[in-house]
N, C-alpha and C. Protein backbone atom coordinates (compact mmCIF):
# COMPACT_ATOMS: atom_id res chain seq x y z
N UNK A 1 -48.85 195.87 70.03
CA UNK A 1 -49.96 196.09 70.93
C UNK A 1 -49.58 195.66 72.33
N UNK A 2 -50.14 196.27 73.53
CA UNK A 2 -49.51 195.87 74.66
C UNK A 2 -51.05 195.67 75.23
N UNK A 3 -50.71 193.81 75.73
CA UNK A 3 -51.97 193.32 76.65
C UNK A 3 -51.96 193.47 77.87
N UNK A 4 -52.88 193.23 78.36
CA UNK A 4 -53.40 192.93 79.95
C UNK A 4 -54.04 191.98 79.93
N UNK A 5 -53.55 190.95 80.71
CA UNK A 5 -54.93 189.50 81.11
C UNK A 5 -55.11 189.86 82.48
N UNK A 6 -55.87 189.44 82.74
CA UNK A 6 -56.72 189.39 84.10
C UNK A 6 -57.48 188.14 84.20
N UNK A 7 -56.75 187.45 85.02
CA UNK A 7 -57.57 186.26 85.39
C UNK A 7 -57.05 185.69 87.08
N UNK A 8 -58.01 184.94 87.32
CA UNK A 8 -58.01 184.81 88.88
C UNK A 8 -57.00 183.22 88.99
N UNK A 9 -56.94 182.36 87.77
CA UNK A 9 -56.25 181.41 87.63
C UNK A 9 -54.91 181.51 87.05
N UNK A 10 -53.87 180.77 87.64
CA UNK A 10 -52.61 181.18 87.27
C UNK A 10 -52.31 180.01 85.98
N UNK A 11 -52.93 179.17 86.00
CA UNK A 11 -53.12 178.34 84.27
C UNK A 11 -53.56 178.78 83.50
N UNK A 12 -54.75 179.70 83.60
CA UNK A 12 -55.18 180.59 82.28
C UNK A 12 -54.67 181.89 81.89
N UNK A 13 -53.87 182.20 82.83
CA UNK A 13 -53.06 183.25 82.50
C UNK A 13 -52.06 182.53 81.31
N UNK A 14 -50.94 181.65 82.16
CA UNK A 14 -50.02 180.43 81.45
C UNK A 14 -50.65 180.42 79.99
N UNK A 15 -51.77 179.26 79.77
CA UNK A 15 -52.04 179.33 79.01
C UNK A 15 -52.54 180.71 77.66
N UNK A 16 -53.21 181.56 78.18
CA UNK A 16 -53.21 182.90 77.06
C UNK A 16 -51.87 183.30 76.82
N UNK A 17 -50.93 183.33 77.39
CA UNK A 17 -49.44 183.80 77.27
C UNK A 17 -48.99 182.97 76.06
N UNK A 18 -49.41 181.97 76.53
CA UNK A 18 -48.70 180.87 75.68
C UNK A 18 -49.09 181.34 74.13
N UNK A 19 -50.85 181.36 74.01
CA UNK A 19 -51.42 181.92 72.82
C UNK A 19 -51.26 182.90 72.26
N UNK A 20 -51.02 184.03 73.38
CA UNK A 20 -50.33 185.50 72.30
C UNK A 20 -48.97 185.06 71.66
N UNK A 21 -48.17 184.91 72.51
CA UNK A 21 -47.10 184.51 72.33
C UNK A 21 -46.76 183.81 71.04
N UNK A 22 -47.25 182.65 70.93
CA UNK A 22 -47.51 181.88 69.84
C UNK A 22 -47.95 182.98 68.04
N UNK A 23 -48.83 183.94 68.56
CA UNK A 23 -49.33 184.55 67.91
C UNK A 23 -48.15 185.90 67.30
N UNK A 24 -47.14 185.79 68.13
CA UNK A 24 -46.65 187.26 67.63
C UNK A 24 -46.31 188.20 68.59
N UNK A 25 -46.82 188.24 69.62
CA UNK A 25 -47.28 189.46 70.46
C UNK A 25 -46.22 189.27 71.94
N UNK A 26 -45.69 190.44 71.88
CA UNK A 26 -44.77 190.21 73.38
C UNK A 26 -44.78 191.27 74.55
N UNK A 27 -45.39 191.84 74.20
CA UNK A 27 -45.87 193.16 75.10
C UNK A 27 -47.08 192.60 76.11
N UNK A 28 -46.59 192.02 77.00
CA UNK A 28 -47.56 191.39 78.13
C UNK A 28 -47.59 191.32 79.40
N UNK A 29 -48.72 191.80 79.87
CA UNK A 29 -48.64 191.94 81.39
C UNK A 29 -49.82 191.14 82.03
N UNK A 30 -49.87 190.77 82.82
CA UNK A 30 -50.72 190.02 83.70
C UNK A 30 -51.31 190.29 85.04
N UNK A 31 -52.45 189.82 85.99
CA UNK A 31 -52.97 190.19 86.71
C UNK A 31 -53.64 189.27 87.38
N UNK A 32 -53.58 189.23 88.46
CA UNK A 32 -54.73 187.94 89.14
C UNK A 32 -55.83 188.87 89.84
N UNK A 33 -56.21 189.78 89.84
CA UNK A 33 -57.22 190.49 90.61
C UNK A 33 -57.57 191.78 89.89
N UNK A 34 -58.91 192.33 89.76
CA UNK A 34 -59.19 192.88 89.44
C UNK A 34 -58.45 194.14 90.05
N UNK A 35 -58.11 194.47 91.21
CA UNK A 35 -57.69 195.46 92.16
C UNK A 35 -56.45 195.81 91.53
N UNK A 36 -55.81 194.77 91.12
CA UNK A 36 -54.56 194.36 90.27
C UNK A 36 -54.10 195.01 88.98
N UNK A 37 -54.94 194.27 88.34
CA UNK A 37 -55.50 195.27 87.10
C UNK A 37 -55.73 196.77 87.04
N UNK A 38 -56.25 197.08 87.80
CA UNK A 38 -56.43 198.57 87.75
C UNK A 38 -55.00 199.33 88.32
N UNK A 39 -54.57 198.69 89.13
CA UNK A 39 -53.41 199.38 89.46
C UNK A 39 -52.77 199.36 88.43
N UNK A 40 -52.34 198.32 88.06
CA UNK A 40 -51.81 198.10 86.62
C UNK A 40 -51.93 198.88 85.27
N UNK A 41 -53.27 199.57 84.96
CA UNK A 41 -53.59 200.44 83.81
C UNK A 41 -53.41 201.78 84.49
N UNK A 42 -53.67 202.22 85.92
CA UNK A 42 -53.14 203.48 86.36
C UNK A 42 -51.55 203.76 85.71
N UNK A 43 -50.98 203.30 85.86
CA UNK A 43 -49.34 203.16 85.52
C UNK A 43 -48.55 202.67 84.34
N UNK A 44 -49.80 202.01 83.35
CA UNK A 44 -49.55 201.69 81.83
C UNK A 44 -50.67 201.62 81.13
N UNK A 45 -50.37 202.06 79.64
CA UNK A 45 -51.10 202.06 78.75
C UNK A 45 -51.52 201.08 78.27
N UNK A 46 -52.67 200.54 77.94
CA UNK A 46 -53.03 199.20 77.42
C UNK A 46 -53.90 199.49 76.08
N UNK A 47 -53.25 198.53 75.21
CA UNK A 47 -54.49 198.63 74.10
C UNK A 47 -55.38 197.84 73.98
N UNK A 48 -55.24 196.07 74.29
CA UNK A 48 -56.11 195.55 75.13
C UNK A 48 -56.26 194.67 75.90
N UNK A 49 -57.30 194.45 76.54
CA UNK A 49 -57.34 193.68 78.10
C UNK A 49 -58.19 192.61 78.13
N UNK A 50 -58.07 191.69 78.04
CA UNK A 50 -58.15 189.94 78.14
C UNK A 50 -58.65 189.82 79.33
N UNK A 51 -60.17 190.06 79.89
CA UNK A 51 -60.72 189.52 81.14
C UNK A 51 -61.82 188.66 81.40
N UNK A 52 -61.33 187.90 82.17
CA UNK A 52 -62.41 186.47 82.60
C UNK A 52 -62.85 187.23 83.42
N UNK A 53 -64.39 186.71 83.34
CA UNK A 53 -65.40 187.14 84.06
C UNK A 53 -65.82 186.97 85.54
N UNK A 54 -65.60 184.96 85.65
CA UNK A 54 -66.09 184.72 86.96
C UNK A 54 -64.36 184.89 87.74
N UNK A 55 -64.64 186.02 88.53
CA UNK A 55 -63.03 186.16 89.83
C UNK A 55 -63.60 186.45 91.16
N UNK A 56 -63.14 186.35 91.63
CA UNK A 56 -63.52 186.84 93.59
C UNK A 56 -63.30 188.20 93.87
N UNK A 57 -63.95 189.00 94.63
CA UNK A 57 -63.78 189.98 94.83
C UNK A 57 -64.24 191.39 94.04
N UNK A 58 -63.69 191.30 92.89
CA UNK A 58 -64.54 191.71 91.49
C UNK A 58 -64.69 191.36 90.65
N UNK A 59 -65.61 190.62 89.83
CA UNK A 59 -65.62 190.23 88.40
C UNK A 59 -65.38 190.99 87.60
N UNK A 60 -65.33 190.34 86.19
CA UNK A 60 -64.65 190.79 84.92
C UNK A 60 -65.67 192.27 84.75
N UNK A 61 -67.07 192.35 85.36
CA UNK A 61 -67.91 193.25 84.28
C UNK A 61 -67.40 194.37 85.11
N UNK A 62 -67.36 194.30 86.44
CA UNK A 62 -67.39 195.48 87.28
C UNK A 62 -66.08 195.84 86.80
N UNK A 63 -64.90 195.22 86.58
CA UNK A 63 -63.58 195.30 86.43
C UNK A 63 -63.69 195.90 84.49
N UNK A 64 -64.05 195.22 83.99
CA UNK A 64 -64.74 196.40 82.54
C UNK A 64 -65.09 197.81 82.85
N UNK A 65 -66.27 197.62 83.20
CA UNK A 65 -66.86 199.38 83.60
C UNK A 65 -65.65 200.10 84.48
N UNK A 66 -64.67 199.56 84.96
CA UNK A 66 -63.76 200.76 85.59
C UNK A 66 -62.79 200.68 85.17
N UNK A 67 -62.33 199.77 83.63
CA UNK A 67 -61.26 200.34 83.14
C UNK A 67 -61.76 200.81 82.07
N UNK A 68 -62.87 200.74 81.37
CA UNK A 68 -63.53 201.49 80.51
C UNK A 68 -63.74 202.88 80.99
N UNK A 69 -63.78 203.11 82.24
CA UNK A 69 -63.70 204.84 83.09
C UNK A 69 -62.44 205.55 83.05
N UNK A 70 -61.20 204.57 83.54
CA UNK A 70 -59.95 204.90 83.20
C UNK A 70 -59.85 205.07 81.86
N UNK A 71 -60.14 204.53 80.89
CA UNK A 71 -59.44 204.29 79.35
C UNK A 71 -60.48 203.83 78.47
N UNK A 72 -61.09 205.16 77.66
CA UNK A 72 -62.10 204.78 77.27
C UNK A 72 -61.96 204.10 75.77
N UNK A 73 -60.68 204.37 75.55
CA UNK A 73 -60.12 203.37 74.24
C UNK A 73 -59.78 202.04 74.16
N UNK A 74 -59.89 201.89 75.19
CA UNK A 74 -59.43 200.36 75.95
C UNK A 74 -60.03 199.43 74.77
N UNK A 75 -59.89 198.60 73.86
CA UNK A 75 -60.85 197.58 73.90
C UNK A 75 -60.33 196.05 74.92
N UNK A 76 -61.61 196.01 75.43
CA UNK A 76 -61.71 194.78 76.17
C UNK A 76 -62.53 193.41 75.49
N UNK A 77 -61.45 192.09 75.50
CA UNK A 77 -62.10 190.61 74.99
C UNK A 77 -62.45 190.45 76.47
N UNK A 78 -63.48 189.65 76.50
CA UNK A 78 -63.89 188.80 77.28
C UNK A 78 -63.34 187.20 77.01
N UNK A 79 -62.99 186.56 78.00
CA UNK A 79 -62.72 185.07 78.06
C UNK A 79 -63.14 184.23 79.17
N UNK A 80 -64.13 183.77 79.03
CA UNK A 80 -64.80 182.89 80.33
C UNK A 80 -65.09 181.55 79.60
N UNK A 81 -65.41 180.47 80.48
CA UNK A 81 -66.06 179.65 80.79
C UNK A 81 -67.98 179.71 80.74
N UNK A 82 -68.35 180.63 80.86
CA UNK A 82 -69.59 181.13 80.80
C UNK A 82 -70.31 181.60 79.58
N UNK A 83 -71.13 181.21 78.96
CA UNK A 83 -71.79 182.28 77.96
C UNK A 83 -73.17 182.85 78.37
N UNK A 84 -73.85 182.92 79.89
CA UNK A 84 -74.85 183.23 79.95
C UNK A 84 -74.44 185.15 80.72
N UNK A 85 -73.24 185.59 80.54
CA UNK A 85 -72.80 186.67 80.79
C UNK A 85 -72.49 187.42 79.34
N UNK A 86 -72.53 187.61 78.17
CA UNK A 86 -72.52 187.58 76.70
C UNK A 86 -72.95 189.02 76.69
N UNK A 87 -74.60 189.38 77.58
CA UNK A 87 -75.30 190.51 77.33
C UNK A 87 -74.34 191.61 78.09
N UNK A 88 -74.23 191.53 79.12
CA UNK A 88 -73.47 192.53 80.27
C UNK A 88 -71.94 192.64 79.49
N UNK A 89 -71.58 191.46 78.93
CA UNK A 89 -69.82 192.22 78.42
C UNK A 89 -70.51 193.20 77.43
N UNK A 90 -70.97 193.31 76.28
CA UNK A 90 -71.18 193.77 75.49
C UNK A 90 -71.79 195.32 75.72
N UNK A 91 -72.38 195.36 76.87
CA UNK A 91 -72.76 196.52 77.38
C UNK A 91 -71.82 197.24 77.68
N UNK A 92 -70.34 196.41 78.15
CA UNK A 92 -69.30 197.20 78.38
C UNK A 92 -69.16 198.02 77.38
N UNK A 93 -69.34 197.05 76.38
CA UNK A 93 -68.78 197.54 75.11
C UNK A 93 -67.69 196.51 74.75
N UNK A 94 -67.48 195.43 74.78
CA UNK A 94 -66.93 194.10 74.73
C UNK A 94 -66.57 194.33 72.99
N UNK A 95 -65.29 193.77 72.49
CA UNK A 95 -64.64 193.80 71.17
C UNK A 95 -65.85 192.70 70.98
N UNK A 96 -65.14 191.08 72.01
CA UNK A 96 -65.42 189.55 71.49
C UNK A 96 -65.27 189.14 72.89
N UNK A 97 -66.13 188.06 72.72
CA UNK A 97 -66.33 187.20 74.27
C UNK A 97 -65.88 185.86 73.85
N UNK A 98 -65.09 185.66 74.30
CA UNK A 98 -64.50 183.88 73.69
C UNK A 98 -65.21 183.21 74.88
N UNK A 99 -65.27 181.64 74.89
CA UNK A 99 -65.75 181.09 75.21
C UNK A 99 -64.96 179.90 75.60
N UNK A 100 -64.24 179.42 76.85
CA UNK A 100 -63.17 178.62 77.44
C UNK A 100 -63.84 177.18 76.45
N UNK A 101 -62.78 176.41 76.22
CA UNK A 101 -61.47 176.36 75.81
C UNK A 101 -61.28 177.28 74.60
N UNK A 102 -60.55 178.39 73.97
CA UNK A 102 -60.46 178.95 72.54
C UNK A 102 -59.67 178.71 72.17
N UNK A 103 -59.64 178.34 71.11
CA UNK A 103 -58.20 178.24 70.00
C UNK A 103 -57.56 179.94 69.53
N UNK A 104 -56.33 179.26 69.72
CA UNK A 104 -55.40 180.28 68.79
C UNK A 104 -56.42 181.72 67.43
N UNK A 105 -56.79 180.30 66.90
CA UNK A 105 -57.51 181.29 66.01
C UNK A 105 -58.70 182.17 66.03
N UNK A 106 -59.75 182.04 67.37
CA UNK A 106 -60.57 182.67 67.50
C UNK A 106 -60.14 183.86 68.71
N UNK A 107 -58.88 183.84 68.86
CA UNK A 107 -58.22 184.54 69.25
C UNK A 107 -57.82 185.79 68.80
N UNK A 108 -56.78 185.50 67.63
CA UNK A 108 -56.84 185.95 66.68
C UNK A 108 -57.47 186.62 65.89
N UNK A 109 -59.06 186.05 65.79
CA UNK A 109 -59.77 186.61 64.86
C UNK A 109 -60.39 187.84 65.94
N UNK A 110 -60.41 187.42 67.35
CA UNK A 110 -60.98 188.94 67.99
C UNK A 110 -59.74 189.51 68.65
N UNK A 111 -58.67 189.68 68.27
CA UNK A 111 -57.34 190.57 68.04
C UNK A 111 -57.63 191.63 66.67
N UNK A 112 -57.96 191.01 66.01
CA UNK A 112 -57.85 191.44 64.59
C UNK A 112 -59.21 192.28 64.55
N UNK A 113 -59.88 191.94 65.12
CA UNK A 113 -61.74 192.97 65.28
C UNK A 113 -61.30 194.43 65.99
N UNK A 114 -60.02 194.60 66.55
CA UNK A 114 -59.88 195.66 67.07
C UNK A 114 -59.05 196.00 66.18
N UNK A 115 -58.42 195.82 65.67
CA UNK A 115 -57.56 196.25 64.51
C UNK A 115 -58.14 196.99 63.81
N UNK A 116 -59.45 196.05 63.47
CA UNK A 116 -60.37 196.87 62.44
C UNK A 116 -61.15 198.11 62.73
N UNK A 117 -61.62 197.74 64.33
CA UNK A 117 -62.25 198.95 64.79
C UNK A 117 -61.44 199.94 64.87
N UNK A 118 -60.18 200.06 64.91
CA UNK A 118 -59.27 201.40 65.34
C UNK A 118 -59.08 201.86 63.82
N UNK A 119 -59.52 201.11 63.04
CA UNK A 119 -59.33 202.04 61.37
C UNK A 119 -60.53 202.52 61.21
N UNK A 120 -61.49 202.33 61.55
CA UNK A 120 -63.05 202.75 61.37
C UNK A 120 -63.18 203.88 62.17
N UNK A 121 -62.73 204.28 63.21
CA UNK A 121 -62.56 205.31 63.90
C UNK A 121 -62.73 206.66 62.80
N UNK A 122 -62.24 207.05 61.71
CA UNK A 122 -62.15 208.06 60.92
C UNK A 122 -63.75 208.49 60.65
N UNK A 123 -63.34 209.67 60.80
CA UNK A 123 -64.71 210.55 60.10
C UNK A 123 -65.62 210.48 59.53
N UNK A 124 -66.46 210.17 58.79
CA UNK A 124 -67.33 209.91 57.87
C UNK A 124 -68.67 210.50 58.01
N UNK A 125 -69.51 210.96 56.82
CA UNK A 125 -70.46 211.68 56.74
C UNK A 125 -71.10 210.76 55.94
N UNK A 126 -73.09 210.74 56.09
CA UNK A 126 -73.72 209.85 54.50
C UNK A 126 -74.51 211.07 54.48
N UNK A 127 -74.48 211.23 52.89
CA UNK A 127 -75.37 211.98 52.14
C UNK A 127 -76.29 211.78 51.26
N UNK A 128 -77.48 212.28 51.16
CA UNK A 128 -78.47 211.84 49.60
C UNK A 128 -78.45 212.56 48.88
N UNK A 129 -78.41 212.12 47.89
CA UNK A 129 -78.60 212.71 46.21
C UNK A 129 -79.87 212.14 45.34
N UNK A 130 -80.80 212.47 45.92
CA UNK A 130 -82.28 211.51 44.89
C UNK A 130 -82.11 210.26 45.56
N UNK A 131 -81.98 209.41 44.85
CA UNK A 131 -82.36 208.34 45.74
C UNK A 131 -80.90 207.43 45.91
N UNK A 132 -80.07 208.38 45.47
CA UNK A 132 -78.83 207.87 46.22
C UNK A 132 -78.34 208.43 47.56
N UNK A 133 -77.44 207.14 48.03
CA UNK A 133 -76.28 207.72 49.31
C UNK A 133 -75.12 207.46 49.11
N UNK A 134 -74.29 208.43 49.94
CA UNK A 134 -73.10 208.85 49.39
C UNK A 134 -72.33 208.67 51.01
N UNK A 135 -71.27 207.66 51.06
CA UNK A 135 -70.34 207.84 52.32
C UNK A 135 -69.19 209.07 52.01
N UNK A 136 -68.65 209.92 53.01
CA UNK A 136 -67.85 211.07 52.48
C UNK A 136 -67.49 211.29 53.81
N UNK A 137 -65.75 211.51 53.41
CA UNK A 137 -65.17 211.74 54.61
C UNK A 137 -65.04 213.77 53.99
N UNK A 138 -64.70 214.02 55.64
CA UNK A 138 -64.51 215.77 55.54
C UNK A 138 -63.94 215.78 54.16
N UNK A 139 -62.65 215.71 53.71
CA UNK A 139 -61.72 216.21 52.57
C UNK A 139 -62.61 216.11 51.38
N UNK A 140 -63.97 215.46 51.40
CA UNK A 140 -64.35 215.52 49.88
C UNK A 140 -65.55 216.22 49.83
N UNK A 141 -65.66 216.97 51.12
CA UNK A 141 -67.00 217.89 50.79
C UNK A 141 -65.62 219.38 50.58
N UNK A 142 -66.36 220.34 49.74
CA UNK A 142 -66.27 221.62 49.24
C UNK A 142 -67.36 222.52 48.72
C-alpha cells in the first residue's frame, strides 16, 4: 500500500513513519501542507492518506474534500489531537479518526478497515423468498 501523511508537524510525521514502518509498510511519502499534499497525489497514486486536521492554511477537512475530488478511492484516516471534529471527517467519508497519542495497534486496526472495505466493494444483490433473504452476487442469478 502506498501512504501519504500530511501533517503540519515534523514530529508527527517522524513519529507515524516510525509506526508504519514498524508495521510493515514502506511505501511512504510525506507532506507538511495541505498545498503539498495535493501536489503530491496530482503526480502519485495513493491508497491511503493519514491527515491531521488542525494545519494552517488548510485543514485536514478542506484538504479531504479535495483529495476525495482528485481520488475518489482514496481512503482517508484521520489523526488529530481533537475529537470534537469526528462528524465533518466522516462526512468526508473518513475510514477511522484516531485520536493523538495512538498506538501501533489502533493503527493497524484502521489500516486493516480499508483492507476490508476494498473486498466489500464486489457486487451484491438481496432477495426475498417468503419470508426469507437471500445475499447474491451476479454469477448466481440465472
Amino acid at each position: 500500500m502506498n501512504f501519504l501523511i500530511v501533517d503540519d508537524e515534523s514530529l508527527a510525521i517522524s513519529r507515524l513513519t516510525r509506526l508504519l514502518t514498524s508495521l510493515g509498510h514502506i511505501s511512504i511519502t510525506a507532506a507538511s501542507s495541505g498545498a503539498e499534499a495535493l501536489e503530491l497525489a496530482s503526480q502519485q497514486k495513493f491508497d491511503i492518506a493519514l491527515l491531521d486536521i488542525s494545519m494552517s492554511q488548510m485543514d485536514g477537512i478542506e484538504l479531504g474534500y479535495a483529495l476525495r475530488y482528485q481520488h475518489e478511492d482514496l481512503a482517508i484516516i484521520y489523526q488529530t489531537a481533537y475529537d470534537h471534529h469526528a462528524l465533518k471527517a466522516f462526512d468526508v467519508g473518513a475510514v477511522d479518526y484516531l485520536l493523538k497519542p495512538y498506538t501501533a495497534e489502533s493503527l493497524e486496526r484502521a489500516i486493516s478497515r480499508v483492507a476490508i472495505n476494498n473486498t466489500q466493494k464486489e457486487l451484491r444483490l438481496i432477495s426475498k423468498a417468503g419470508e426469507n433473504h437471500y445475499l447474491l452476487s451476479p454469477q448466481d442469478l440465472y
